[in-house]
C-alpha atoms as a PDB file:
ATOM      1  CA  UNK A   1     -11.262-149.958 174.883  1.00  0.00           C
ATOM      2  CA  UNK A   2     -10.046-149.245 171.568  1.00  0.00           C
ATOM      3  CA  UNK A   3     -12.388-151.409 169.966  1.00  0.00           C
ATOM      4  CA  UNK A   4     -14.801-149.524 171.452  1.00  0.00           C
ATOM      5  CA  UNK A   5     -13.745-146.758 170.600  1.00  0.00           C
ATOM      6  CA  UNK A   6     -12.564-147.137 167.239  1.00  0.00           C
ATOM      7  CA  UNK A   7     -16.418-148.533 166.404  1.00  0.00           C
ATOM      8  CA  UNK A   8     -18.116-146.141 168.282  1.00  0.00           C
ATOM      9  CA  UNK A   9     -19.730-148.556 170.663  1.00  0.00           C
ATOM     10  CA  UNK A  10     -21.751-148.366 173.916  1.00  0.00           C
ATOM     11  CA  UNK A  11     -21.097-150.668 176.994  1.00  0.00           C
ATOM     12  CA  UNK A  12     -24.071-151.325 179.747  1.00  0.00           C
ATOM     13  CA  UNK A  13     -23.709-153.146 182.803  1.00  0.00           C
ATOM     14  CA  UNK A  14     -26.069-154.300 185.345  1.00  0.00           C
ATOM     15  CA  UNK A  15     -26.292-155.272 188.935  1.00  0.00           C
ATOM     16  CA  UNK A  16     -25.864-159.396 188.267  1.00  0.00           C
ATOM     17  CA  UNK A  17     -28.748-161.179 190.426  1.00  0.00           C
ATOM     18  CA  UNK A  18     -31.247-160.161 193.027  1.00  0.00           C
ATOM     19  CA  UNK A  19     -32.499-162.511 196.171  1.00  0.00           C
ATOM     20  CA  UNK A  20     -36.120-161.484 194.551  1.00  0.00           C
ATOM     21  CA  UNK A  21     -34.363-163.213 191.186  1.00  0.00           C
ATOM     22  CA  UNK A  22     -33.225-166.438 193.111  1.00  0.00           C
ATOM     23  CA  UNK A  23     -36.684-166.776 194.976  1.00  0.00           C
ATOM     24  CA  UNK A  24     -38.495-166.274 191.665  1.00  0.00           C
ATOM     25  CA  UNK A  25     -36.157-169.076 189.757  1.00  0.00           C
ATOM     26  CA  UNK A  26     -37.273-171.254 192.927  1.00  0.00           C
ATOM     27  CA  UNK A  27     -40.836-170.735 192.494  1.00  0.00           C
ATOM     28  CA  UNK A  28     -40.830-171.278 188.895  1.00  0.00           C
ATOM     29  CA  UNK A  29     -38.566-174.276 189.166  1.00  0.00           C
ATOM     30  CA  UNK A  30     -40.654-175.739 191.747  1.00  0.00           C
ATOM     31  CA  UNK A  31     -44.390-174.930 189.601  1.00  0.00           C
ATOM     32  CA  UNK A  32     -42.557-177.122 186.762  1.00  0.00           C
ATOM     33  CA  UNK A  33     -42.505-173.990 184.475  1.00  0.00           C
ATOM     34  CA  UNK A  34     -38.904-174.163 183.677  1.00  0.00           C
ATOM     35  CA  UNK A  35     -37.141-177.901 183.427  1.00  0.00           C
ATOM     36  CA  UNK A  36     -33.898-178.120 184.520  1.00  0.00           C
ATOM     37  CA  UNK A  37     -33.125-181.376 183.613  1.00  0.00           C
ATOM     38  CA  UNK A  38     -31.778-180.946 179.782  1.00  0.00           C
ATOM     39  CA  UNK A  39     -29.023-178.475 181.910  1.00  0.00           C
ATOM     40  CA  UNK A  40     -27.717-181.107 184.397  1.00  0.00           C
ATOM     41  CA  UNK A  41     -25.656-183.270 182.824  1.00  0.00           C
ATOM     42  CA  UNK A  42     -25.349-185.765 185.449  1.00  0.00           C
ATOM     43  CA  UNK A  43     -26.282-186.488 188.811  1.00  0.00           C
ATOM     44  CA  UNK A  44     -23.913-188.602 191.719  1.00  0.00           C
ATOM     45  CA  UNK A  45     -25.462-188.839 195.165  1.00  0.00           C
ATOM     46  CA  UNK A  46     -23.656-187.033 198.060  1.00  0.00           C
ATOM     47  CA  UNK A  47     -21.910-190.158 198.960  1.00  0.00           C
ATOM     48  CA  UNK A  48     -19.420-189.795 195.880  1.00  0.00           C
ATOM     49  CA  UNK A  49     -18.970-186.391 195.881  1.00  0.00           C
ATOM     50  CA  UNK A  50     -15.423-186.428 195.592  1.00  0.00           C
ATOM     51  CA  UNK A  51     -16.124-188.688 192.121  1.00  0.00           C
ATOM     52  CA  UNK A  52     -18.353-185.527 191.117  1.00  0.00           C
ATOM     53  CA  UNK A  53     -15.759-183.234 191.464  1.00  0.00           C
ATOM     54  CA  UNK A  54     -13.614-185.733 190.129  1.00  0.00           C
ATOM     55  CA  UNK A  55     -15.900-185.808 186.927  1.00  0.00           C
ATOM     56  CA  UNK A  56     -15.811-182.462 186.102  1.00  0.00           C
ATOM     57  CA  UNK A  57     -12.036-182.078 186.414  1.00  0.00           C
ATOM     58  CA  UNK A  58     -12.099-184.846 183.619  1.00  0.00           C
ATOM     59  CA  UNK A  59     -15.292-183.540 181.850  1.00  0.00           C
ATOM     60  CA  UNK A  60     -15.127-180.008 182.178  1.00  0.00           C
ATOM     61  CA  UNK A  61     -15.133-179.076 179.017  1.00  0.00           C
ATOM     62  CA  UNK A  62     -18.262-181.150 177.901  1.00  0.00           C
ATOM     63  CA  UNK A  63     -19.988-180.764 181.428  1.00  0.00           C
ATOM     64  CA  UNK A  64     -22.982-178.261 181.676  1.00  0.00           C
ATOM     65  CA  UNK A  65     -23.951-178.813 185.409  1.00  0.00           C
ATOM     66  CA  UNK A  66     -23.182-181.656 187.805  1.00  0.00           C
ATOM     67  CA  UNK A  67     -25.723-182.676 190.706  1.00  0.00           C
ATOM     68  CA  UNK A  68     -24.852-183.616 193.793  1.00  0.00           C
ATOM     69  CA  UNK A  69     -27.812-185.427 195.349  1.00  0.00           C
ATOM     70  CA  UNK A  70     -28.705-184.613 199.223  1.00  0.00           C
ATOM     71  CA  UNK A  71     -31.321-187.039 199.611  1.00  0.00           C
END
């Protein structure tokens, strides 16, 4: 706060996300107007989960989003 202060600087906040956000992301996603694959940084299907979780204990740090398959 002193920062803040000291600088004479303004902080906003928001509400975080919406359910109209999450079922616009969805549609979007789902049109193929935003690609989510360059974010997921690997995939293990549901049958190794517990190497997924595994994974990003180990990889954490250089992990931006696992996927665990359902299919």
């Amino acid at each position: 706060m002193y920062y803040l202060g000291e600088h004479e600087l303004n902080v906003f906040g928001s509400m975080m996300y919406k359910h109209e956000n999450y079922e616009e992301a969805v549609r979007l996603i789902s049109e193929g107007k935003i690609k989510t694959e360059p974010l997921l940084t690997r995939h293990f299907p549901f049958e190794q989960y517990l190497d997924a979780y595994k994974y990003i204990v180990k990889q954490g740090d250089e992990t931006m989003k696992v996927m665990i398959n359902l299919d």
